[in-house]
N, C-alpha and C. Protein backbone atom coordinates (compact mmCIF):
# COMPACT_ATOMS: atom_id res chain seq x y z
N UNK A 1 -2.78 0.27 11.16
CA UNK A 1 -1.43 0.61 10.78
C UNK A 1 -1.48 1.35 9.45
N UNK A 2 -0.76 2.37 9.05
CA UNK A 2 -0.90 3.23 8.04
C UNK A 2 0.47 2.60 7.29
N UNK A 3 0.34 3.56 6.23
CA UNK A 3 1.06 3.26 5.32
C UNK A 3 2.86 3.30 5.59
N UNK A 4 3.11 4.10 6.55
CA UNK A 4 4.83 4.65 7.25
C UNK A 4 4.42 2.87 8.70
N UNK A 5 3.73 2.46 8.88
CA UNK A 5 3.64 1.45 9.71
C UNK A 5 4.55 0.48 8.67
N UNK A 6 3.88 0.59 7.71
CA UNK A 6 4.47 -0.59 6.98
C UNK A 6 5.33 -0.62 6.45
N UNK A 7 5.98 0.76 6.09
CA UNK A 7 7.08 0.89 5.29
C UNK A 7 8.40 0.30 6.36
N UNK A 8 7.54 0.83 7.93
CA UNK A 8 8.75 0.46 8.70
C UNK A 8 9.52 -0.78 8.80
N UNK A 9 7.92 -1.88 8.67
CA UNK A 9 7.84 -2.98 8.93
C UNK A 9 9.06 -3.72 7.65
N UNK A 10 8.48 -3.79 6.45
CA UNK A 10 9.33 -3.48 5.42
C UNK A 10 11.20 -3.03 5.46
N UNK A 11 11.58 -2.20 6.11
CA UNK A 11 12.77 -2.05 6.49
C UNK A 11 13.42 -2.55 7.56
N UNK A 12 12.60 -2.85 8.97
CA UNK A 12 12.86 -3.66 9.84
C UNK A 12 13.23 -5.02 9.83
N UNK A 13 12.23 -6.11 8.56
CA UNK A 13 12.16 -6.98 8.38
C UNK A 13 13.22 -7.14 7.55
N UNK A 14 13.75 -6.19 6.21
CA UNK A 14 14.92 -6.66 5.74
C UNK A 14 16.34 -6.69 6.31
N UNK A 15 16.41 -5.54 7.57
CA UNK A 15 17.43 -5.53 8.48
C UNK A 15 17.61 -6.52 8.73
N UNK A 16 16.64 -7.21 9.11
CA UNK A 16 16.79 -8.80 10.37
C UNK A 16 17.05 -9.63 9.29
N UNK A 17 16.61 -9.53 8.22
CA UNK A 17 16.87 -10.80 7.00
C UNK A 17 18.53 -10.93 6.37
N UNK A 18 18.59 -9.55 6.23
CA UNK A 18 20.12 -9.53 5.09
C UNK A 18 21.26 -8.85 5.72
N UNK A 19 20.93 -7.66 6.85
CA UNK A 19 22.06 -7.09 7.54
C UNK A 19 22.59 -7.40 8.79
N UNK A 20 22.13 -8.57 8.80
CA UNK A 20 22.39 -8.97 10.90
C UNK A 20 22.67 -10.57 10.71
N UNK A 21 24.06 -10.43 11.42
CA UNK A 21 24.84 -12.02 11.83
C UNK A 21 24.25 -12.32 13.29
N UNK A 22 23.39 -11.87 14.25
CA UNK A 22 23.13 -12.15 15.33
C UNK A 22 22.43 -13.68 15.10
N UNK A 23 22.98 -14.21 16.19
CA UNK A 23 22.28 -15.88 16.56
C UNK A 23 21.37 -15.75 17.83
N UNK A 24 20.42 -16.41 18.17
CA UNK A 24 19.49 -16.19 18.75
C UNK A 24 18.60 -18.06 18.80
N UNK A 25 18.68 -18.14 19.93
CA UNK A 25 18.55 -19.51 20.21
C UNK A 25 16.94 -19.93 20.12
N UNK A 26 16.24 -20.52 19.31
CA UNK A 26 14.73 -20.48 19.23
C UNK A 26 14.51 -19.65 18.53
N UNK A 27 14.91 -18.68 17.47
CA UNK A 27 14.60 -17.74 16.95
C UNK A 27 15.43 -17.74 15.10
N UNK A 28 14.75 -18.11 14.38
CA UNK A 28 15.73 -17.67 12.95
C UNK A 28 15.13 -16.34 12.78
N UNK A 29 15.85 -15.40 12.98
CA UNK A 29 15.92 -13.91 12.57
C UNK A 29 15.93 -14.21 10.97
N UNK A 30 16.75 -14.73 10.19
CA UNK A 30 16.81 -14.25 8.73
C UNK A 30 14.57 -14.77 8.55
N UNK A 31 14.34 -15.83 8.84
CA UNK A 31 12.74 -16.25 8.51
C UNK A 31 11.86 -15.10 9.36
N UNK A 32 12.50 -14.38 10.14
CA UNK A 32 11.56 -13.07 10.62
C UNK A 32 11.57 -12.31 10.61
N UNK A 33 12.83 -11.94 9.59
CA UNK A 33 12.93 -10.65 8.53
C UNK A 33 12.00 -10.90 7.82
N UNK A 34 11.96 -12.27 7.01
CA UNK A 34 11.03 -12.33 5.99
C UNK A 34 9.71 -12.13 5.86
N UNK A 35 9.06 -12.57 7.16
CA UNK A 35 7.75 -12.85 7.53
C UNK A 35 7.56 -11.45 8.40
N UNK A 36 8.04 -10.49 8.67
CA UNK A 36 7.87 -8.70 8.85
C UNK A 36 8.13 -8.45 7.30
N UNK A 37 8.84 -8.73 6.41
CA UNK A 37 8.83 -7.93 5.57
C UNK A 37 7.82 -8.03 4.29
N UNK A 38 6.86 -9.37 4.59
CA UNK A 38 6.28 -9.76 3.81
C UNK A 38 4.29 -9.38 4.39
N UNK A 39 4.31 -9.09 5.69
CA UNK A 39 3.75 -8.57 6.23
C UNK A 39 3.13 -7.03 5.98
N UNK A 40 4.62 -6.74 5.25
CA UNK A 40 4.48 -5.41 5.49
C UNK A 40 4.32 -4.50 4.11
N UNK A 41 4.60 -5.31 3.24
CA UNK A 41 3.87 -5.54 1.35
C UNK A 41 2.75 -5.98 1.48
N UNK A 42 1.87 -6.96 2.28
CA UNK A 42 0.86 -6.90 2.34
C UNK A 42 0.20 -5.91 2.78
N UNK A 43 -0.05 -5.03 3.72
CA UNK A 43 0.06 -3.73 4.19
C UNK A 43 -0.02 -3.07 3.61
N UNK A 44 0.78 -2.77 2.69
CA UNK A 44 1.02 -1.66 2.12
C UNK A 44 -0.10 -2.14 0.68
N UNK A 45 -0.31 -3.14 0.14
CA UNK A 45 -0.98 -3.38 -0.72
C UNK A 45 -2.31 -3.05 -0.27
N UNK A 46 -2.95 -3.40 0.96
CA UNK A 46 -3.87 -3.36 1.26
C UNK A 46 -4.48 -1.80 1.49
N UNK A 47 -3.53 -1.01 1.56
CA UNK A 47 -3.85 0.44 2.31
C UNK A 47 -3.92 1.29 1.06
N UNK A 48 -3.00 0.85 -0.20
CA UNK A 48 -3.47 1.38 -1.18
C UNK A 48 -4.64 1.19 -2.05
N UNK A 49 -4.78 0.10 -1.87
CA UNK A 49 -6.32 -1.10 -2.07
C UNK A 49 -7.75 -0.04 -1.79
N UNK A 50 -7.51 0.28 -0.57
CA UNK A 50 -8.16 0.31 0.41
C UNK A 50 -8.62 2.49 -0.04
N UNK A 51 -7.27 2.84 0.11
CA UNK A 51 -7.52 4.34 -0.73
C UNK A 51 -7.85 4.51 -1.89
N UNK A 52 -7.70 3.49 -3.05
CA UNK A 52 -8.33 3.92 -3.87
C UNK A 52 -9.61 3.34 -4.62
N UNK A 53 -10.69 3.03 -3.41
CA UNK A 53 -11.86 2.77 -3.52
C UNK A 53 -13.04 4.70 -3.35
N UNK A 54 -13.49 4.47 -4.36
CA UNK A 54 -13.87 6.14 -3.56
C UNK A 54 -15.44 6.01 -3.25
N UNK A 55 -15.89 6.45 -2.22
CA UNK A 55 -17.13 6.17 -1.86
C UNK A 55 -17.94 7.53 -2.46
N UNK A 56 -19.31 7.16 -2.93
CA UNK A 56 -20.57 8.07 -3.03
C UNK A 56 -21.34 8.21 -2.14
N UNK A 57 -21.68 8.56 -1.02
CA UNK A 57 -22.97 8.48 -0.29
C UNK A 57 -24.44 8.89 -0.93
N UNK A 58 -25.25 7.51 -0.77
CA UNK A 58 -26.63 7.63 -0.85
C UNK A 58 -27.57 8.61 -1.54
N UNK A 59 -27.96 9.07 -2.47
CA UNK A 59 -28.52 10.66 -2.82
C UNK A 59 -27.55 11.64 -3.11
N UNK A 60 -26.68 11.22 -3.32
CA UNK A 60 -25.49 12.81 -3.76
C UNK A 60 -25.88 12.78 -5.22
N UNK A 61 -26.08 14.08 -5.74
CA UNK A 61 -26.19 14.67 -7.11
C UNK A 61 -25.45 14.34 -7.52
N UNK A 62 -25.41 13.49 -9.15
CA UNK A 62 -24.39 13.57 -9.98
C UNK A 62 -24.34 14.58 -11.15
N UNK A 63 -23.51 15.61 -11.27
CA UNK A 63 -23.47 16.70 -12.41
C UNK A 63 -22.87 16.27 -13.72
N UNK A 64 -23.57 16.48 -14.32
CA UNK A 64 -22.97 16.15 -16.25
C UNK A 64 -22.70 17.77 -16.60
N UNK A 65 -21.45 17.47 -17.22
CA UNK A 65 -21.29 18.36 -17.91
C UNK A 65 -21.00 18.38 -19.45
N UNK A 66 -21.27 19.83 -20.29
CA UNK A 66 -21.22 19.25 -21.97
C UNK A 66 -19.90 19.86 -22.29
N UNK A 67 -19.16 19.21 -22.14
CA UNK A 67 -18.09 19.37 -22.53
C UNK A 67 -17.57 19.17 -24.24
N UNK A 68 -18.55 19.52 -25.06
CA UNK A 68 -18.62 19.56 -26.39
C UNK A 68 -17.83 20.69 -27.27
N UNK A 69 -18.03 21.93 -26.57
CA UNK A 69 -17.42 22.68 -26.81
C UNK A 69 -16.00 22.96 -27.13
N UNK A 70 -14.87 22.02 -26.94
CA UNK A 70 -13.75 21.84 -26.84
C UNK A 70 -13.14 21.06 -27.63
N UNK A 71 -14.46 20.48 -28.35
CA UNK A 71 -14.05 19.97 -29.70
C UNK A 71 -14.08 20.01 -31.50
N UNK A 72 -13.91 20.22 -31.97
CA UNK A 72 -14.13 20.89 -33.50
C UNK A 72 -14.58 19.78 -33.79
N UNK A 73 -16.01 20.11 -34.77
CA UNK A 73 -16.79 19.71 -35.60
C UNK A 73 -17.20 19.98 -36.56
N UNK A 74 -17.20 18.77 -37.92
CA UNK A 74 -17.01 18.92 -39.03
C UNK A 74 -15.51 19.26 -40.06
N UNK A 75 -15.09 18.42 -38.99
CA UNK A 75 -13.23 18.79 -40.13
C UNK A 75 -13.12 17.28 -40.65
């Protein structure tokens, strides 16, 4: 599930929590708004978690650069 998965989940879940009088027999809708919408912050935590890990593969060159030049020396 991507990140618009969860956002949905997230808006779905607060629908059912705070904007809906429907009764439903075996079912508390307001506790399954909560539990989609809490679902769906996890989700979303996780996917950003998850993007901003950045991978190196094995043997890739690392370049230095001297970026010295851009600074005044001796003031």
């Amino acid at each position: 599930m991507g990140l618009g998965g969860c956002i949905l989940l997230i808006a779905a879940g607060a629908i059912l929590a705070f904007a809906t009088d429907w009764e439903m027999d075996g079912i508390n809708l307001t506790v399954t708004g909560l539990i989609m919408m809490a679902v769906g912050v996890i989700g979303v935590a996780a996917f950003t978690n998850a993007r901003r890990k950045t991978v190196v593969p094995p043997g890739a060159t690392v370049i230095e650069t001297d970026d010295d030049h851009h600074h005044r020396h001796g003031l």
